[in-house]
Protein backbone atom coordinates (compact mmCIF):
# COMPACT_ATOMS: atom_id res chain seq x y z
CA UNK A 1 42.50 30.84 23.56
CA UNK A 2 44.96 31.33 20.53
CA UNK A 3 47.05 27.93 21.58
CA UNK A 4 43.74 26.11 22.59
CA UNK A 5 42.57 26.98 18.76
CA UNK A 6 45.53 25.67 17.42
CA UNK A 7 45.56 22.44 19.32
CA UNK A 8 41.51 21.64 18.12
CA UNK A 9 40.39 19.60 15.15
CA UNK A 10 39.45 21.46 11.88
CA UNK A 11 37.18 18.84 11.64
CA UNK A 12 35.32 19.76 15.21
CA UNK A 13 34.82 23.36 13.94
CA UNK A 14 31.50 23.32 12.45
CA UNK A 15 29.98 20.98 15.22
CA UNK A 16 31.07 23.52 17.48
CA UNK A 17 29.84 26.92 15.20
CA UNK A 18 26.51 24.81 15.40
CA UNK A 19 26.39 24.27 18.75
CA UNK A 20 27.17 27.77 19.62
CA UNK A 21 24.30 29.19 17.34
CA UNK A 22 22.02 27.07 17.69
CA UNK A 23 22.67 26.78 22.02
CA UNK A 24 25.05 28.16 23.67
CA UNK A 25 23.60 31.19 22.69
CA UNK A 26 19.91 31.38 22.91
CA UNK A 27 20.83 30.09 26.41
CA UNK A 28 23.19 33.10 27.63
CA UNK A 29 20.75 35.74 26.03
CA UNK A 30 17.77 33.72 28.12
CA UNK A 31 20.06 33.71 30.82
CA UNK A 32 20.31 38.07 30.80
CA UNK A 33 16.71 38.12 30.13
CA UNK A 34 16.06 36.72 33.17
CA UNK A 35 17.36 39.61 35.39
CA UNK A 36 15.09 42.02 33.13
CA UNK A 37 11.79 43.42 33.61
CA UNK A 38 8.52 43.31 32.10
CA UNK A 39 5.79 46.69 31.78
CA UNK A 40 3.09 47.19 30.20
CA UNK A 41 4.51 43.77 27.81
CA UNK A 42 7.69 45.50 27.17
CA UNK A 43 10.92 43.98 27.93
CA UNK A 44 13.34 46.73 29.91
CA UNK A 45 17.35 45.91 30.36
CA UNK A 46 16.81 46.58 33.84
CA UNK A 47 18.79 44.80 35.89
CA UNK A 48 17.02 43.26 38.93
CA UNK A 49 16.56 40.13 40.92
CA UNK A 50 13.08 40.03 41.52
CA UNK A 51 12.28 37.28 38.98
CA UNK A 52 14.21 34.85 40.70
CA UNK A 53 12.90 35.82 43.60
CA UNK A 54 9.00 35.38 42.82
CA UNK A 55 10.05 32.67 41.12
CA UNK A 56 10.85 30.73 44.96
CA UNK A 57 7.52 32.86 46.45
CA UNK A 58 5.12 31.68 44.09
CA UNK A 59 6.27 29.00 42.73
CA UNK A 60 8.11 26.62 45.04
CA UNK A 61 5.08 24.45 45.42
CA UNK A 62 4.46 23.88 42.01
CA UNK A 63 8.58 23.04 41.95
CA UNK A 64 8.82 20.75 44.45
CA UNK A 65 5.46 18.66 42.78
CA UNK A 66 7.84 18.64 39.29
CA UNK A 67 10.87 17.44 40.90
CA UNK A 68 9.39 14.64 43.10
CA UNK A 69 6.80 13.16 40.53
CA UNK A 70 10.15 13.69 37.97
CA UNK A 71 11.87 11.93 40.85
CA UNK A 72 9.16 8.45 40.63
CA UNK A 73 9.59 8.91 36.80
CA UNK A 74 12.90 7.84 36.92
CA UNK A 75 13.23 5.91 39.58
CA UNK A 76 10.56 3.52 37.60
CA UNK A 77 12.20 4.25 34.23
CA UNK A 78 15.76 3.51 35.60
CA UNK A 79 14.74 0.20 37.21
CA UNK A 80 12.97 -0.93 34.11
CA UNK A 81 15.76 0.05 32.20
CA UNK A 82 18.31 -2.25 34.24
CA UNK A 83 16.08 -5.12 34.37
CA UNK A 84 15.70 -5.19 30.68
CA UNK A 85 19.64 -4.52 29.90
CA UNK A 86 20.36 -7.48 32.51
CA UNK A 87 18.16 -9.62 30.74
CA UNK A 88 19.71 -9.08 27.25
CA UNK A 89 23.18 -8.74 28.65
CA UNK A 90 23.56 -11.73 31.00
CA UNK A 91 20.32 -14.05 30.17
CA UNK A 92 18.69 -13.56 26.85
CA UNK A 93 21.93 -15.49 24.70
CA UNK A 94 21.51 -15.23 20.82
CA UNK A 95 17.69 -13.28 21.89
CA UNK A 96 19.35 -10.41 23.42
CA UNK A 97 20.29 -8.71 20.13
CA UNK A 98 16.69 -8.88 19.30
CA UNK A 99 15.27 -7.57 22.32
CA UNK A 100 18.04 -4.75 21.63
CA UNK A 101 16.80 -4.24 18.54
CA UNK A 102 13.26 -3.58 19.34
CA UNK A 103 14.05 -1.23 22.25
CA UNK A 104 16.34 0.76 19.36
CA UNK A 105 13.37 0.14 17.13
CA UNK A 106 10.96 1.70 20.02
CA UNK A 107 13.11 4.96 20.47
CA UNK A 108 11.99 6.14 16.42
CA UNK A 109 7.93 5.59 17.70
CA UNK A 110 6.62 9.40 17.88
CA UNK A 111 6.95 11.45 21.36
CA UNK A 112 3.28 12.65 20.52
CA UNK A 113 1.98 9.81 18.81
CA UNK A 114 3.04 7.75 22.05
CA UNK A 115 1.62 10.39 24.32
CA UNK A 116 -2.04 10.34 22.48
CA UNK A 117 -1.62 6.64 22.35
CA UNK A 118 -1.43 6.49 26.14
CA UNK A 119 -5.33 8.57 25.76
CA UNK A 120 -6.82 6.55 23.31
CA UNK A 121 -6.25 3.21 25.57
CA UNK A 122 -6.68 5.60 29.00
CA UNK A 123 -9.38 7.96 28.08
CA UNK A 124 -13.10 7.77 28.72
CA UNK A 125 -14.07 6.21 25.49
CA UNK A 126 -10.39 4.87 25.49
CA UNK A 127 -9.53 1.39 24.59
CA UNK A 128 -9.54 0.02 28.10
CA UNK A 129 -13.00 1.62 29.60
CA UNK A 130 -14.45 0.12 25.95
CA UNK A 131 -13.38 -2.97 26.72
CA UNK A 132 -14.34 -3.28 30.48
CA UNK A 133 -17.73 -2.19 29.61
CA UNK A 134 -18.05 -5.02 26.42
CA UNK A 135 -17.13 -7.69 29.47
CA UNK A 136 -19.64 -6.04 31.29
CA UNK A 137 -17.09 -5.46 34.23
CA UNK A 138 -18.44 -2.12 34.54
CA UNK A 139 -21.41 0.08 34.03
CA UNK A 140 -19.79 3.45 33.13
CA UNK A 141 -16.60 4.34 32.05
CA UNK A 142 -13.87 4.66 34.83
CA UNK A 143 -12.96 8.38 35.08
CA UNK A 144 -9.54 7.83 37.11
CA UNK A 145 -7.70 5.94 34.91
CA UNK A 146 -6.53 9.44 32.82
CA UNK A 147 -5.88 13.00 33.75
CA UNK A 148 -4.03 12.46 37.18
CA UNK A 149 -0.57 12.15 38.14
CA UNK A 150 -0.03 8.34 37.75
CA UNK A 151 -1.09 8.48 34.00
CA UNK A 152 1.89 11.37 33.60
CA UNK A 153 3.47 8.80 35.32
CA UNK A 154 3.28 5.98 32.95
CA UNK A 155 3.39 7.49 29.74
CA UNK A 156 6.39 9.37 30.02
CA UNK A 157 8.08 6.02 31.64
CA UNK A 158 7.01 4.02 28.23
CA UNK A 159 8.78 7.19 26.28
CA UNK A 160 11.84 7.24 28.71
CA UNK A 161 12.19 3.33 28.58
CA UNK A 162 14.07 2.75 25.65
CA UNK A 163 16.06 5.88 26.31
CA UNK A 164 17.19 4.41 29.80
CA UNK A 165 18.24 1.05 28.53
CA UNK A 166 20.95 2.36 26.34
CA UNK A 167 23.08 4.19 28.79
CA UNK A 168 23.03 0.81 31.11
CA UNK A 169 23.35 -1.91 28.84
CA UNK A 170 26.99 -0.12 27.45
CA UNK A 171 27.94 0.02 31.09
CA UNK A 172 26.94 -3.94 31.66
CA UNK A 173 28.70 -4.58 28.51
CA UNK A 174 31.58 -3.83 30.37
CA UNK A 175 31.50 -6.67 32.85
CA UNK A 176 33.74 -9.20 31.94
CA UNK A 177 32.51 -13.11 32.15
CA UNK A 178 35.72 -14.20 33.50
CA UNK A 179 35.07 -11.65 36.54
CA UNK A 180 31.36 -13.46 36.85
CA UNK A 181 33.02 -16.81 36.33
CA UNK A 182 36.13 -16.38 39.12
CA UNK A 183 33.64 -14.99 41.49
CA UNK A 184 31.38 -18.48 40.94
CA UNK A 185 34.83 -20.44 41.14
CA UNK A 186 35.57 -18.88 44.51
CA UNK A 187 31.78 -20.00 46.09
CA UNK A 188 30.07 -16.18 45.65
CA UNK A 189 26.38 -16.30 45.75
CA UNK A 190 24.27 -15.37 42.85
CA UNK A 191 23.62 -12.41 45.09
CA UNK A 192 26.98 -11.63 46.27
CA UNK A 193 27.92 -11.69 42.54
CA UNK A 194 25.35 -9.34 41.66
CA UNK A 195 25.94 -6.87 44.67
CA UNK A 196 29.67 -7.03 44.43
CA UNK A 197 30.47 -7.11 40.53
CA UNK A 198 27.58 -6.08 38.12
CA UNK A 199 25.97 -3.14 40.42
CA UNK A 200 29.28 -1.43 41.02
CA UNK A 201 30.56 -1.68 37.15
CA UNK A 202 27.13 0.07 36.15
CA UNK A 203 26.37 2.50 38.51
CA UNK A 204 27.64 4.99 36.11
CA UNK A 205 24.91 3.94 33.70
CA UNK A 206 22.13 3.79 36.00
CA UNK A 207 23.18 7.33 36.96
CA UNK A 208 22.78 8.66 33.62
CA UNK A 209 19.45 7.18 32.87
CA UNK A 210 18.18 8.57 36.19
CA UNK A 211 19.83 11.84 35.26
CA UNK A 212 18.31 11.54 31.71
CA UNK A 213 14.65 10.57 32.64
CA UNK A 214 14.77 13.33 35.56
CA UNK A 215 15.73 16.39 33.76
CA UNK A 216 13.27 15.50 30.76
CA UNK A 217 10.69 14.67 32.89
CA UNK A 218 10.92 18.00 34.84
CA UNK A 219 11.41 20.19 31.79
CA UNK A 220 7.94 18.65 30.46
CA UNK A 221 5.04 20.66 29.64
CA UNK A 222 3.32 18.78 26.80
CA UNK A 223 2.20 15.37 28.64
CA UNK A 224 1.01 17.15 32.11
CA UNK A 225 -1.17 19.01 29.54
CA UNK A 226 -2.42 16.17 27.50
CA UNK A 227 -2.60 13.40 30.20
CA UNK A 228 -2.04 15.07 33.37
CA UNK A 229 -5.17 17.15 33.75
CA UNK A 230 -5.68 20.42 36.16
CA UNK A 231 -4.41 18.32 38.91
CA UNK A 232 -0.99 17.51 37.42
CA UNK A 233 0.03 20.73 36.26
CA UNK A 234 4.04 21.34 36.39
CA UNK A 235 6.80 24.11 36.25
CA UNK A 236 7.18 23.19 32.57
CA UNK A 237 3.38 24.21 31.73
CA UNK A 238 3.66 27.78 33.75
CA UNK A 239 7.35 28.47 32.04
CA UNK A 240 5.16 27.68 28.61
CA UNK A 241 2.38 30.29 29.80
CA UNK A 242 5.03 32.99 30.44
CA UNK A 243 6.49 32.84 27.42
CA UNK A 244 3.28 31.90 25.03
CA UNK A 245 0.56 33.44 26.61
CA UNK A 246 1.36 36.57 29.17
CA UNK A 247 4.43 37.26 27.45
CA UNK A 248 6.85 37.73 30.44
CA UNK A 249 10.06 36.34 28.82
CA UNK A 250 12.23 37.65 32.16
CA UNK A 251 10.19 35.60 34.71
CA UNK A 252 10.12 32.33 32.50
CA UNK A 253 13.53 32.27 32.44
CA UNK A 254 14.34 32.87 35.88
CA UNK A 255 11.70 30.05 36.50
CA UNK A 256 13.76 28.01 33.89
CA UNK A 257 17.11 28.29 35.01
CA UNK A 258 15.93 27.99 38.61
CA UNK A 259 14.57 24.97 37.43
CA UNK A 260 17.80 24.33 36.20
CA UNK A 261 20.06 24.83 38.97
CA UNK A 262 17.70 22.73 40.91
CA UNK A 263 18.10 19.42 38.74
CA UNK A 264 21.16 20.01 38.71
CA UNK A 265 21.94 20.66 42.62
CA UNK A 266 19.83 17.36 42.59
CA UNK A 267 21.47 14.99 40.93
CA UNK A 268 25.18 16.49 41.40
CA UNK A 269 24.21 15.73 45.57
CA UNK A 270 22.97 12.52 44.37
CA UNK A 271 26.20 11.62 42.38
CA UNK A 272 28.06 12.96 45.91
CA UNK A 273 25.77 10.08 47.71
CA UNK A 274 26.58 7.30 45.22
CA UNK A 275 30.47 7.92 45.31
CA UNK A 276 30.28 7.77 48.93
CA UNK A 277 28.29 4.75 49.29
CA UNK A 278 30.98 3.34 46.44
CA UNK A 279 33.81 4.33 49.36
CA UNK A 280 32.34 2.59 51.85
């Protein structure tokens, strides 16, 4: 520890003071809450296992909801994402830094101000019902079009969007033009060129926006609440109740880290997939 001390950057010191307050910490004390126990809303230091373990009884419904609609979240997000980064990398020309730009410029709009936007247009007396009923399309406002899975769906893909497109466009940045250019020379299809040059080279930044959109989307609480309705509630909103409402710190973090250790079991076996496919 002494020799790795000496061998760090003076400079790198307060970054990592601040990361180990303001993190690292709160995370391992959350971390030995979560094999406590809760009576009569009083924390004991009693070591135990049973959080974890009502945590998979009563909860691994609820879980397995979170991680596939976090799963279609981004899947959607990440597909987006590339087709945008493609466009700017390989066919916008001098427009590409401008489409860039606004995606950068989209990532300082408001999490909440894009999440009540998404009501306003979606809601009863939203945007959209107002304007079907001036056109006379309908008679009464459409009911299904907010608080349901799909609208959780689409408003945390608008937030995730710009967030994806970084990650991918550095990695298609990487592709050199003579590459594209040789493979043309040689007779490659458009699609052989695509399949055998630019997917490989960014595979590592379509796996971090998948990572990325997945983990937020799972950790969630706020949008199932204002969007997502009774039928759309997820792990994030009962790991909110725990700790805000019934007060049982223990439980919501065992439910936490489970949730955890289940992204990342998740994405570290899709990772294992992706390198194998890469092999072959």
């Amino acid at each position: 520890m002494i020799a790795l001390a000496r061998r760090l950057n003076p400079l790198l010191l307060p970054s990592i003071a601040v990361f180990t307050v303001l993190f690292l910490s709160p995370l391992v004390y959350f971390f030995i809450v979560s094999f406590w126990e809760v009576k009569t809303f009083q924390m004991h230091a009693t070591f135990t296992f049973k959080n974890y373990v009502d945590t998979f009884n009563g909860y691994a419904e609820v879980g397995l909801f979170t991680f596939a609609i976090a799963a279609v979240i981004a899947s959607i997000t990440t597909f987006l994402a590339f087709g945008f980064a493609y466009v700017v990398r390989f066919k916008a020309g001098r427009f590409g830094s401008i489409l860039l730009f606004g995606a950068v410029i989209a990532l300082f709009g408001g999490y909440l101000a894009k999440v009540y936007a998404w009501k306003t247009i979606l809601g009863t007396n939203g945007i959209l019902n107002t304007a079907l009923l001036g056109l006379g399309i309908i008679d009464e406002p459409i009911k299904v079009f907010i608080f349901n899975p799909g609208t959780v769906v689409v408003t945390l893909t608008h937030w995730l969007l710009p967030l994806a497109v970084m990650p991918i466009y550095g990695s298609l940045r990487g592709v050199q033009d003579i590459s594209l250019e040789a493979a043309r020379d040689l007779g490659a299809k458009p699609q052989q060129v695509f399949m055998g040059i630019i997917l490989p080279q960014c595979r590592t930044g379509l796996f971090a926006s998948f990572a990325f959109a997945f983990l937020i989307s799972a950790g969630d609480y706020v949008t199932p609440r204002l969007v997502g309705g009774p039928s759309t509630t997820m792990i994030g909103n009962y790991i909110e109740s725990l700790f805000g409402f019934r007060y049982d710190w223990p439980l919501g973090s065992a439910m936490a880290f489970s949730t955890l250790f289940c992204c990342v079991a998740l994405l570290a076996f899709t990772n294992f997939l992706l390198a194998r496919a890469r092999r072959k």
